[in-house]
N, C-alpha and C. Protein backbone atom coordinates (compact mmCIF):
# COMPACT_ATOMS: atom_id res chain seq x y z
N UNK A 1 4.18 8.88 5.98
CA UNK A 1 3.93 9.57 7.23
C UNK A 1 5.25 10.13 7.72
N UNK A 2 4.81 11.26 7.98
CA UNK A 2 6.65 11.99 8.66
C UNK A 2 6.44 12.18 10.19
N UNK A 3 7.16 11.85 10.88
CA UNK A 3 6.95 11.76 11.95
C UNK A 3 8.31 13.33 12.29
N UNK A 4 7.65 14.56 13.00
CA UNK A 4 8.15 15.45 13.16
C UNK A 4 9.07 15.18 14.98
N UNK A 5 10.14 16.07 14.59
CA UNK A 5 10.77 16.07 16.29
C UNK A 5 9.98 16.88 17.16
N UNK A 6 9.58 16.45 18.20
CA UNK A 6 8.96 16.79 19.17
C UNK A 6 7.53 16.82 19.11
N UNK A 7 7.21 15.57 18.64
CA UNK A 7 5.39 15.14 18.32
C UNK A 7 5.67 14.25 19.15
N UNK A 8 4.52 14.35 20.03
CA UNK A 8 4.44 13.26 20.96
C UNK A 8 3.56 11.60 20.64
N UNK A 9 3.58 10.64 21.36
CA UNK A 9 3.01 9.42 20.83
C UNK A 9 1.72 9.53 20.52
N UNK A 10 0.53 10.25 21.36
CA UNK A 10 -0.63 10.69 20.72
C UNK A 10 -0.56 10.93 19.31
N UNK A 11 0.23 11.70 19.30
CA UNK A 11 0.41 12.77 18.07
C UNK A 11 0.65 11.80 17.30
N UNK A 12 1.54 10.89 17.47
CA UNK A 12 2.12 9.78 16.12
C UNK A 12 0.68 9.08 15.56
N UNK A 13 0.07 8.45 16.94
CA UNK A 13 -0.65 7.54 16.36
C UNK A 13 -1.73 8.13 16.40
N UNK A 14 -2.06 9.24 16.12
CA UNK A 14 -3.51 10.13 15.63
C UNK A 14 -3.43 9.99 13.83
N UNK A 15 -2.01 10.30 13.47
CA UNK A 15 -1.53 10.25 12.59
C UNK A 15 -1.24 9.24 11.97
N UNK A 16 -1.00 8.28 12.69
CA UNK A 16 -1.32 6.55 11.85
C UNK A 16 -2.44 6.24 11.88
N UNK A 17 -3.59 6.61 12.81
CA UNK A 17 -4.50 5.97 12.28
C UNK A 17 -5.33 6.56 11.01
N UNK A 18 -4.99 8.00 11.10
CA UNK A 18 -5.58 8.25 9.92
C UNK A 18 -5.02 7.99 8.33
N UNK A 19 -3.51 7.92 8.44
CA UNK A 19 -3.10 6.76 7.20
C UNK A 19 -3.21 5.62 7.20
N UNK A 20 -3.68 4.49 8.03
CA UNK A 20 -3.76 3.73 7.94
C UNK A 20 -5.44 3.38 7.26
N UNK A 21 -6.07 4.11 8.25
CA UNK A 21 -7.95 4.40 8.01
C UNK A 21 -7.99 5.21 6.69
N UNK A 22 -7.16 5.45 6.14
CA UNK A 22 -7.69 7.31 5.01
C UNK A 22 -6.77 6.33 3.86
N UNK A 23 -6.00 6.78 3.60
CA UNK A 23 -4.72 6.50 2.67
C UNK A 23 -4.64 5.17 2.24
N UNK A 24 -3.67 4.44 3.22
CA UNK A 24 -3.37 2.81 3.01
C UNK A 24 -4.60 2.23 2.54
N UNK A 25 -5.97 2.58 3.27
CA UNK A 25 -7.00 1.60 2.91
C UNK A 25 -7.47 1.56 1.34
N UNK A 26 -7.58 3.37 1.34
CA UNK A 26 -7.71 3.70 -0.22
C UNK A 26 -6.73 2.81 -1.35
N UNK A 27 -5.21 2.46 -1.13
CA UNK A 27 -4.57 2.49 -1.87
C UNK A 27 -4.86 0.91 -1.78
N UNK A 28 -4.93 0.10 -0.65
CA UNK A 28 -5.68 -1.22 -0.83
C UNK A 28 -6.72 -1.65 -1.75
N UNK A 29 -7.76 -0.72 -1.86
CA UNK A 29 -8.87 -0.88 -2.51
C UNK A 29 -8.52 -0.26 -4.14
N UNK A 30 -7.66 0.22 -4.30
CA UNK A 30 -7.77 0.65 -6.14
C UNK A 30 -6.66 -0.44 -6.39
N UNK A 31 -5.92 -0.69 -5.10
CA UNK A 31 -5.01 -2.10 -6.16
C UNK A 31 -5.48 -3.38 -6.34
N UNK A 32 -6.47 -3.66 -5.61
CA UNK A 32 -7.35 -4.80 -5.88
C UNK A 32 -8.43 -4.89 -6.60
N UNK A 33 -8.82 -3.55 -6.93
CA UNK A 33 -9.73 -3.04 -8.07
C UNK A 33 -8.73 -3.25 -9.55
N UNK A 34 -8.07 -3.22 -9.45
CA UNK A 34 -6.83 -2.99 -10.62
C UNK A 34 -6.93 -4.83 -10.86
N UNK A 35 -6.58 -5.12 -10.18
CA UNK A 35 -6.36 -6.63 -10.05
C UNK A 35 -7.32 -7.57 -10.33
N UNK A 36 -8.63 -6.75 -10.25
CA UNK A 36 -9.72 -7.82 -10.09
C UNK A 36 -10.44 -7.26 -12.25
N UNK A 37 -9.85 -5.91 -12.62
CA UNK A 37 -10.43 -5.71 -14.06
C UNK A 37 -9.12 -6.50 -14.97
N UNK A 38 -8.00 -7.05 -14.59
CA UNK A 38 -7.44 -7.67 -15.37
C UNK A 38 -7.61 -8.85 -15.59
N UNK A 39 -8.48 -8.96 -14.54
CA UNK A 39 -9.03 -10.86 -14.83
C UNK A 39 -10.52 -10.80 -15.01
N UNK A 40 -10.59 -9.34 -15.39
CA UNK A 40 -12.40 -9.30 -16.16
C UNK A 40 -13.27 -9.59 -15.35
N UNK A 41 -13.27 -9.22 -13.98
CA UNK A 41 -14.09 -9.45 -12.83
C UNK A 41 -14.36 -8.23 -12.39
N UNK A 42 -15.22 -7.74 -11.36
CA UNK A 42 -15.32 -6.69 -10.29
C UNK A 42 -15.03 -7.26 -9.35
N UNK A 43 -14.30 -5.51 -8.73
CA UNK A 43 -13.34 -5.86 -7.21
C UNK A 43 -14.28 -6.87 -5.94
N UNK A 44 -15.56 -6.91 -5.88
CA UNK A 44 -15.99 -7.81 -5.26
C UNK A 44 -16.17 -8.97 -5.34
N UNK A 45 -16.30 -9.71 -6.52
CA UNK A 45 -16.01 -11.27 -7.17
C UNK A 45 -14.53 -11.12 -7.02
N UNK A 46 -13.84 -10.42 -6.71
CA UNK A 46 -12.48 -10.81 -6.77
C UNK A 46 -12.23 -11.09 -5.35
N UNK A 47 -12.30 -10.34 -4.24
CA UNK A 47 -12.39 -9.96 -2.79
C UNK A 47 -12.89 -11.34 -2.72
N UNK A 48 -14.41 -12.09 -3.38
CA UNK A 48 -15.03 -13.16 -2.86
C UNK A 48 -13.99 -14.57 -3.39
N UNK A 49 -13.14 -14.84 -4.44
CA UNK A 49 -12.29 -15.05 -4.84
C UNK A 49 -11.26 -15.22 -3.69
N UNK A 50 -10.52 -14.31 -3.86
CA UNK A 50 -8.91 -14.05 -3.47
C UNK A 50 -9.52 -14.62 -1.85
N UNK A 51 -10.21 -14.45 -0.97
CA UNK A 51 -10.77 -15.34 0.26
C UNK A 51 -10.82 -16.67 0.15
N UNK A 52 -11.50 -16.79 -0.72
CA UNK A 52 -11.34 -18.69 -1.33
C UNK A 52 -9.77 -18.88 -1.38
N UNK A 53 -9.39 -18.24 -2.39
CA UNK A 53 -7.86 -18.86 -2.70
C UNK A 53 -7.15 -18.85 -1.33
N UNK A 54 -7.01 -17.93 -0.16
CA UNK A 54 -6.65 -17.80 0.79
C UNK A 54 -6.66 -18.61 2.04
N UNK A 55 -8.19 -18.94 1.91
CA UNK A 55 -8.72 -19.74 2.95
C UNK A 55 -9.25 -21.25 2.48
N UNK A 56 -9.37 -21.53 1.35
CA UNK A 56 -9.90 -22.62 0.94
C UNK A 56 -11.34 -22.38 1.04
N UNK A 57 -11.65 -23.76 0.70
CA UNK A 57 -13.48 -23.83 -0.24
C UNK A 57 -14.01 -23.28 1.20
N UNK A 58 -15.57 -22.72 1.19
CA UNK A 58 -16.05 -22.45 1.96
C UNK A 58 -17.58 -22.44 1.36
N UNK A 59 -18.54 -22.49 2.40
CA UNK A 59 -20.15 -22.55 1.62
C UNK A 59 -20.49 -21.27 1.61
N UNK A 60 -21.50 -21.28 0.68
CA UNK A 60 -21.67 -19.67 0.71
C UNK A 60 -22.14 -19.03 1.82
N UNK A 61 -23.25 -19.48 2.56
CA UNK A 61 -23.47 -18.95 4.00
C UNK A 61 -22.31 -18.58 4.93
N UNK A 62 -20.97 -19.10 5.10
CA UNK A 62 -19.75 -18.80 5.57
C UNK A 62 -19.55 -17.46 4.77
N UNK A 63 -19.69 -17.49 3.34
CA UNK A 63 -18.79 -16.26 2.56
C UNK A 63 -19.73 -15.35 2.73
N UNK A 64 -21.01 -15.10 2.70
CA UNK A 64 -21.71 -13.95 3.02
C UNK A 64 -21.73 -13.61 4.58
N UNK A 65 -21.73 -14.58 5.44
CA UNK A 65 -21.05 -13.95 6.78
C UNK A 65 -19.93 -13.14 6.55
N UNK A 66 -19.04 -13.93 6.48
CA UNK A 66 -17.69 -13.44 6.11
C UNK A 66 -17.68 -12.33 5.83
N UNK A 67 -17.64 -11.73 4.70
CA UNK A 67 -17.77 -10.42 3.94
C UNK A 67 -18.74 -9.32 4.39
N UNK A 68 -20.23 -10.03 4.76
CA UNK A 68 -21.10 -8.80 4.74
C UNK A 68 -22.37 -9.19 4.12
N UNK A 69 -21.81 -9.73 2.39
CA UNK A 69 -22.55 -9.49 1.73
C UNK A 69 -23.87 -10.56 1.81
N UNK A 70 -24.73 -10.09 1.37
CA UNK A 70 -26.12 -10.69 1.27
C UNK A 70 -26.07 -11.94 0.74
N UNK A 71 -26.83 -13.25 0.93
CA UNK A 71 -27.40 -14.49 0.44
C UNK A 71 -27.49 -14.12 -0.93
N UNK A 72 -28.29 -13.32 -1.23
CA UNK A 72 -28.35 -13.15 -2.66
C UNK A 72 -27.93 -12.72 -3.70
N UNK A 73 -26.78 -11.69 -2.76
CA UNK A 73 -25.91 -10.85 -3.48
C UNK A 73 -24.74 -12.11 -4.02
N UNK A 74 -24.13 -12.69 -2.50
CA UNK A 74 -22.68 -14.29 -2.44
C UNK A 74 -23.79 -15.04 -3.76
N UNK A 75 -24.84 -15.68 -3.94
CA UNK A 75 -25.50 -16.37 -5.52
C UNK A 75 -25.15 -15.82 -6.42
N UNK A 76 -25.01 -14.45 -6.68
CA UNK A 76 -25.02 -13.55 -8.00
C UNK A 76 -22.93 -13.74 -8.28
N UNK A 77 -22.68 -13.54 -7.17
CA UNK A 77 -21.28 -13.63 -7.22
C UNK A 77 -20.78 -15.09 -7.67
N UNK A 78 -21.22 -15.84 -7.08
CA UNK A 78 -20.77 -17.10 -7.19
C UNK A 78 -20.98 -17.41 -8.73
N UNK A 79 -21.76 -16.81 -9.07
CA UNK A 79 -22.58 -17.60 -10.02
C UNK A 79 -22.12 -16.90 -11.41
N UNK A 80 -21.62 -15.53 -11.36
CA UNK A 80 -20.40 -14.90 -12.14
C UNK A 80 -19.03 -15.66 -12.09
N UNK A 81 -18.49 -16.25 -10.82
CA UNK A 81 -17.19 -16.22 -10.43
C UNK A 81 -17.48 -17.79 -11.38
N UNK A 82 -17.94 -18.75 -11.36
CA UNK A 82 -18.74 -19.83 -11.87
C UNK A 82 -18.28 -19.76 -13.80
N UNK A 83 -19.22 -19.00 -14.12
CA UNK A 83 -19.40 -19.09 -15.13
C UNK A 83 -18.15 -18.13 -15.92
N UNK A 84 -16.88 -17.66 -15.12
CA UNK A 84 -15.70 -17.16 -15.73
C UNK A 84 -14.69 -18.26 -15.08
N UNK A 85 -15.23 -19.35 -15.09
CA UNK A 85 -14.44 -20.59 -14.45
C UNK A 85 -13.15 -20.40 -13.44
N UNK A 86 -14.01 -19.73 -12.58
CA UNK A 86 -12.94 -19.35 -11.79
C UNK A 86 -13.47 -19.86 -10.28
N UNK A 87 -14.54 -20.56 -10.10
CA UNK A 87 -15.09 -21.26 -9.09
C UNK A 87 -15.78 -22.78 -9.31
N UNK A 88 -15.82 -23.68 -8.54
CA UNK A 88 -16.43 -24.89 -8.82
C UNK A 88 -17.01 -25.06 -7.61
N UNK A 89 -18.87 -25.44 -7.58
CA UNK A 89 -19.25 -25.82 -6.66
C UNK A 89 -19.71 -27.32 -6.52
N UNK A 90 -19.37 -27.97 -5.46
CA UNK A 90 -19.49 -29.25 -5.34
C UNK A 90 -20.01 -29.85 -4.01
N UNK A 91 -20.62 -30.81 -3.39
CA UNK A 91 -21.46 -31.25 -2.57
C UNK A 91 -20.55 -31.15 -0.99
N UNK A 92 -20.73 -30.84 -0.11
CA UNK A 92 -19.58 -30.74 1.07
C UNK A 92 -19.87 -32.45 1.50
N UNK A 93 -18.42 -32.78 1.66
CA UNK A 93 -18.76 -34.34 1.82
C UNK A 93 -19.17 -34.86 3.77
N UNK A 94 -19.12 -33.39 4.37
CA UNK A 94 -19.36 -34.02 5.93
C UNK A 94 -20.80 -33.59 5.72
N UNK A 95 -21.75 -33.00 4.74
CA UNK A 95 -22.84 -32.62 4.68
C UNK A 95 -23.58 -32.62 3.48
N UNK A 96 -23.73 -33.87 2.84
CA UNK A 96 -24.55 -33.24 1.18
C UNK A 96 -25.71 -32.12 0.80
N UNK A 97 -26.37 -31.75 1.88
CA UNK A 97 -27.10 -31.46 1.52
C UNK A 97 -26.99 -29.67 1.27
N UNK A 98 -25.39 -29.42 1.65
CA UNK A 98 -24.63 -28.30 1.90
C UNK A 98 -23.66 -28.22 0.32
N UNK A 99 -23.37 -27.74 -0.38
CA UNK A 99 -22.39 -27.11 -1.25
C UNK A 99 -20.96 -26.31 -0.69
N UNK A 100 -20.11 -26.78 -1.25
CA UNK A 100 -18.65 -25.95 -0.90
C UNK A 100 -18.40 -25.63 -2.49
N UNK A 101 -18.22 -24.28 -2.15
CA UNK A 101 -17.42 -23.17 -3.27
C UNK A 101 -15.62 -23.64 -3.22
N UNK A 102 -15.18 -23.66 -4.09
CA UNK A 102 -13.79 -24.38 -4.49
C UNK A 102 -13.17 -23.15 -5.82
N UNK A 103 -12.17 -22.61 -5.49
CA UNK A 103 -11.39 -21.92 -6.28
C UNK A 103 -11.10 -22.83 -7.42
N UNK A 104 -10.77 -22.43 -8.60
CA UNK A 104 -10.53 -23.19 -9.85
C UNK A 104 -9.10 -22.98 -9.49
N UNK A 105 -8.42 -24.22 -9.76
CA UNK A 105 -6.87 -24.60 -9.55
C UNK A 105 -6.49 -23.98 -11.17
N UNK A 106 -5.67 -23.42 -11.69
CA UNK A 106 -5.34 -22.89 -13.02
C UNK A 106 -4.03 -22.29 -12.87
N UNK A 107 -2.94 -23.12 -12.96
CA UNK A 107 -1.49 -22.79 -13.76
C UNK A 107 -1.26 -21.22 -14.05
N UNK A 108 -2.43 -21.08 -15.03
CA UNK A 108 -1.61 -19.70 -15.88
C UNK A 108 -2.34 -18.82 -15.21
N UNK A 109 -3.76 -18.74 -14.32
CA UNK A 109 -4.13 -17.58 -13.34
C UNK A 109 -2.94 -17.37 -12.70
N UNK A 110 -2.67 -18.07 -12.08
CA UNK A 110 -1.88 -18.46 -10.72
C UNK A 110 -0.74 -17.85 -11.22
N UNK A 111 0.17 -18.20 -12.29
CA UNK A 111 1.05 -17.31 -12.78
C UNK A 111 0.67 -15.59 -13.01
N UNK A 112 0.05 -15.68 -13.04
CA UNK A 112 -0.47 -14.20 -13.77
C UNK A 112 -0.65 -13.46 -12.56
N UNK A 113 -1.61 -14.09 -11.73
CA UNK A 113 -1.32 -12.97 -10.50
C UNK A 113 -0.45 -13.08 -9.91
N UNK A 114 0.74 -14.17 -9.93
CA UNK A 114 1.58 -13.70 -9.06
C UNK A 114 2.30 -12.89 -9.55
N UNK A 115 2.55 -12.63 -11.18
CA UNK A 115 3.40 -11.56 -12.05
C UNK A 115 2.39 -10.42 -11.42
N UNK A 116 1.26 -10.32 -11.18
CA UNK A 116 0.93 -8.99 -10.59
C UNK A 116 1.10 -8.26 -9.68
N UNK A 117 1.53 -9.57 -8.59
CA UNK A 117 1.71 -8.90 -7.21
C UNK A 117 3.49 -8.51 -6.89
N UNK A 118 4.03 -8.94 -8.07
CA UNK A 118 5.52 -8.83 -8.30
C UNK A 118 5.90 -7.50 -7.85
N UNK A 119 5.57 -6.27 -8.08
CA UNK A 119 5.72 -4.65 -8.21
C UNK A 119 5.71 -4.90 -7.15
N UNK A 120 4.63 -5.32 -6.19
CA UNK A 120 4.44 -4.54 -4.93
C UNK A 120 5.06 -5.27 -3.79
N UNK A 121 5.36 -7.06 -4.44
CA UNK A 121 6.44 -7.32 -3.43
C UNK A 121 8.07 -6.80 -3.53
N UNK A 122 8.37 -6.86 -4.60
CA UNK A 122 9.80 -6.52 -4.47
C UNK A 122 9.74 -4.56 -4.15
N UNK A 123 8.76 -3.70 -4.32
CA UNK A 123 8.95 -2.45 -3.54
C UNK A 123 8.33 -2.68 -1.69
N UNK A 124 7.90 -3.56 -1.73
CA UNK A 124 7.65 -3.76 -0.37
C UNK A 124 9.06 -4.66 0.35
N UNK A 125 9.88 -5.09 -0.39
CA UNK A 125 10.81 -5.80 -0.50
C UNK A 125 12.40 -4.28 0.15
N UNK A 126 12.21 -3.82 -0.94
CA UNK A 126 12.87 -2.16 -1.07
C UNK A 126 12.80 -1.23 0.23
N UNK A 127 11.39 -1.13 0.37
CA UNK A 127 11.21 -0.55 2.08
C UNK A 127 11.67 -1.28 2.81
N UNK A 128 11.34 -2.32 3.03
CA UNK A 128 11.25 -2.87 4.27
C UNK A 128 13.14 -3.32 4.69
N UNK A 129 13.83 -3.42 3.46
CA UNK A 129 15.26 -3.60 3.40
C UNK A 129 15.95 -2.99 4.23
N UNK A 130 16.26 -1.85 4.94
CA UNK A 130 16.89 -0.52 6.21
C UNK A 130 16.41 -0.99 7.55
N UNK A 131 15.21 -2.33 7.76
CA UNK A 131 14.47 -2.37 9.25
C UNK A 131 15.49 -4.25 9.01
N UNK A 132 15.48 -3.95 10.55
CA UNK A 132 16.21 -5.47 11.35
C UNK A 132 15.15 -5.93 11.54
N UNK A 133 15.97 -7.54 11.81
CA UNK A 133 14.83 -8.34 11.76
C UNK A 133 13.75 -8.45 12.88
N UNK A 134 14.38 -7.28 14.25
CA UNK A 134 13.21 -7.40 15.03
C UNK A 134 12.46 -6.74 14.79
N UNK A 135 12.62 -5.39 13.43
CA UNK A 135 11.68 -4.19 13.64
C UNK A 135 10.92 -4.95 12.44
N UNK A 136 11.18 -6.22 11.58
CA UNK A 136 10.31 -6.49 10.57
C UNK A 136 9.63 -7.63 10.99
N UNK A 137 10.20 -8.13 12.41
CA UNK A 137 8.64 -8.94 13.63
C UNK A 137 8.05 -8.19 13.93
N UNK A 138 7.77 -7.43 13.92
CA UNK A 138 7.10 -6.05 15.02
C UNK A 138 6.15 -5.53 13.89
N UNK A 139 6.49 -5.27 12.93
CA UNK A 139 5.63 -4.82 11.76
C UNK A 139 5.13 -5.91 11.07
N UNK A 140 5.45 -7.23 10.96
CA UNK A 140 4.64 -8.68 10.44
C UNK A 140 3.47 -8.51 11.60
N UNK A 141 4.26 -8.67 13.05
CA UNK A 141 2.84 -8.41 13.59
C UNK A 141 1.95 -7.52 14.03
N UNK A 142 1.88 -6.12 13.92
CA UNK A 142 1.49 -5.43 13.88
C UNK A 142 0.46 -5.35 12.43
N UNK A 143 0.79 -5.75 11.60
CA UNK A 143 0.02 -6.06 9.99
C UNK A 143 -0.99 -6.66 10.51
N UNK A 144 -0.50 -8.44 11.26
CA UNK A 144 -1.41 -9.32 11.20
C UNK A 144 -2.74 -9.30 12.14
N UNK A 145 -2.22 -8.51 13.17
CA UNK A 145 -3.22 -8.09 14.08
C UNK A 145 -4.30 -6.63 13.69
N UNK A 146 -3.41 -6.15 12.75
CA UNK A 146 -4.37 -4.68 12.12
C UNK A 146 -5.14 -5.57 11.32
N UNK A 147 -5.00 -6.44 11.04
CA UNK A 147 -5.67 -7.14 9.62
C UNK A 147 -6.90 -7.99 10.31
N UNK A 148 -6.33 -8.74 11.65
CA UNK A 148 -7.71 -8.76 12.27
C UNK A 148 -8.66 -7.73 12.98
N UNK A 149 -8.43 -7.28 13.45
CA UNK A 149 -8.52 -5.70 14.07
C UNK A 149 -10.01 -5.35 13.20
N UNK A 150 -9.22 -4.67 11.78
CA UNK A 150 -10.19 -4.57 10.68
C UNK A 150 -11.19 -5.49 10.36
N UNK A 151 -10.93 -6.62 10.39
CA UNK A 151 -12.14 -7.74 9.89
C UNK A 151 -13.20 -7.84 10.95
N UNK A 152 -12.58 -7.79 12.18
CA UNK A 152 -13.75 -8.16 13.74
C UNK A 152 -14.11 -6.19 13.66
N UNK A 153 -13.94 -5.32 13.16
CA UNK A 153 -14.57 -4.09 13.34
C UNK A 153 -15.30 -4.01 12.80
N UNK A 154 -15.17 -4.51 11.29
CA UNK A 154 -16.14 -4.72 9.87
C UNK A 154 -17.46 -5.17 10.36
N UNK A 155 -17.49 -6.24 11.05
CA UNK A 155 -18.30 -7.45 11.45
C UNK A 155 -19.06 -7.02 12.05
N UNK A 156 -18.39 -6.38 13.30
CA UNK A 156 -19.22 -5.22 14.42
C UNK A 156 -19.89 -4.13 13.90
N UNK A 157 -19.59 -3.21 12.99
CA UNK A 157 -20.43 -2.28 12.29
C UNK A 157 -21.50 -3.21 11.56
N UNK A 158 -21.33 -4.17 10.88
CA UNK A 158 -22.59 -4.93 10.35
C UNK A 158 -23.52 -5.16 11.17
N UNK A 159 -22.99 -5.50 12.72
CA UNK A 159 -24.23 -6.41 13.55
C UNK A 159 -24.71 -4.71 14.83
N UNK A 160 -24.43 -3.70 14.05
CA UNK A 160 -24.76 -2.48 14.26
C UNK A 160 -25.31 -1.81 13.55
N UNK A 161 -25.95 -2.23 12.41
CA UNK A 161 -26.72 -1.50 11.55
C UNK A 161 -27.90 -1.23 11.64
N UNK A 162 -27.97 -0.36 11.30
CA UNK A 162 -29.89 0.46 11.46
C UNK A 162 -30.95 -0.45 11.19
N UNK A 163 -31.92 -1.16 11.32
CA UNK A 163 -33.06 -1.70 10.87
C UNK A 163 -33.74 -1.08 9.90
């Protein structure tokens, strides 16, 4: 984004939101698409994945809230993510009669994606190198709050959908 002399703050952030909404999101979604065919998955078993690894076990009724996706769609997923041993489901112990989804603990995944995400930390590493440390608080939180921002908007367009 180039920010021209004599564009006013409207002007800036008309212009961030549409790289942030247009661009960034795009470039989010083909690198996690990228990420999710090297471990022989689709980007959505991966998305349902990389949440687990993030957040820990969760039941599937949580993960199809979560995401969006359908009861039957989070089974089909699970049940891929399962059988490429990359999930374990097991009895929730404050509730048996409930299941918790559990990321498969694995050494050499775990290596492997982090050799993947290597590129994009050390060039995110590269940018971010010229900003002080208050302008790289300001942009940690500005991330973390766009990042909720996005998830509670997601949520809201779902519980806005057409019948």
């Amino acid at each position: 984004m180039t920010v021209r002399p004599g564009q006013d703050a409207e002007q800036i952030r008309a212009q961030l939101g549409r790289q942030l909404g247009g661009r960034l999101g795009t470039g989010v979604v083909l690198f996690h698409a990228a990420i999710a065919e090297r471990l022989g998955i689709n980007v959505t078993d991966w998305r349902c994945l990389e949440l687990l690894l993030r957040t820990g076990p969760a039941n599937p009724t949580r993960l199809a809230r979560h995401t969006g996706i359908s009861s039957a769609a989070i089974a089909q997923i699970l049940g891929r993510l399962e059988r490429a041993g990359l999930v374990v489901r097991r009895p929730d112990p404050s509730d048996g009669r409930r299941t918790l989804v559990h990321a498969v603990s694995d050494p050499d995944r775990d290596r492997e994606l982090g050799e993947m995400f290597t590129g994009l930390h050390q060039r995110v590493a590269d940018l971010t190198s010229s900003f002080s440390d208050d302008q790289l608080a300001a942009i940690a939180a500005f991330t973390a709050d766009l990042a909720e921002i996005m998830e509670n908007e997601a949520a809201a367009l779902r519980r806005r959908q057409p019948d």
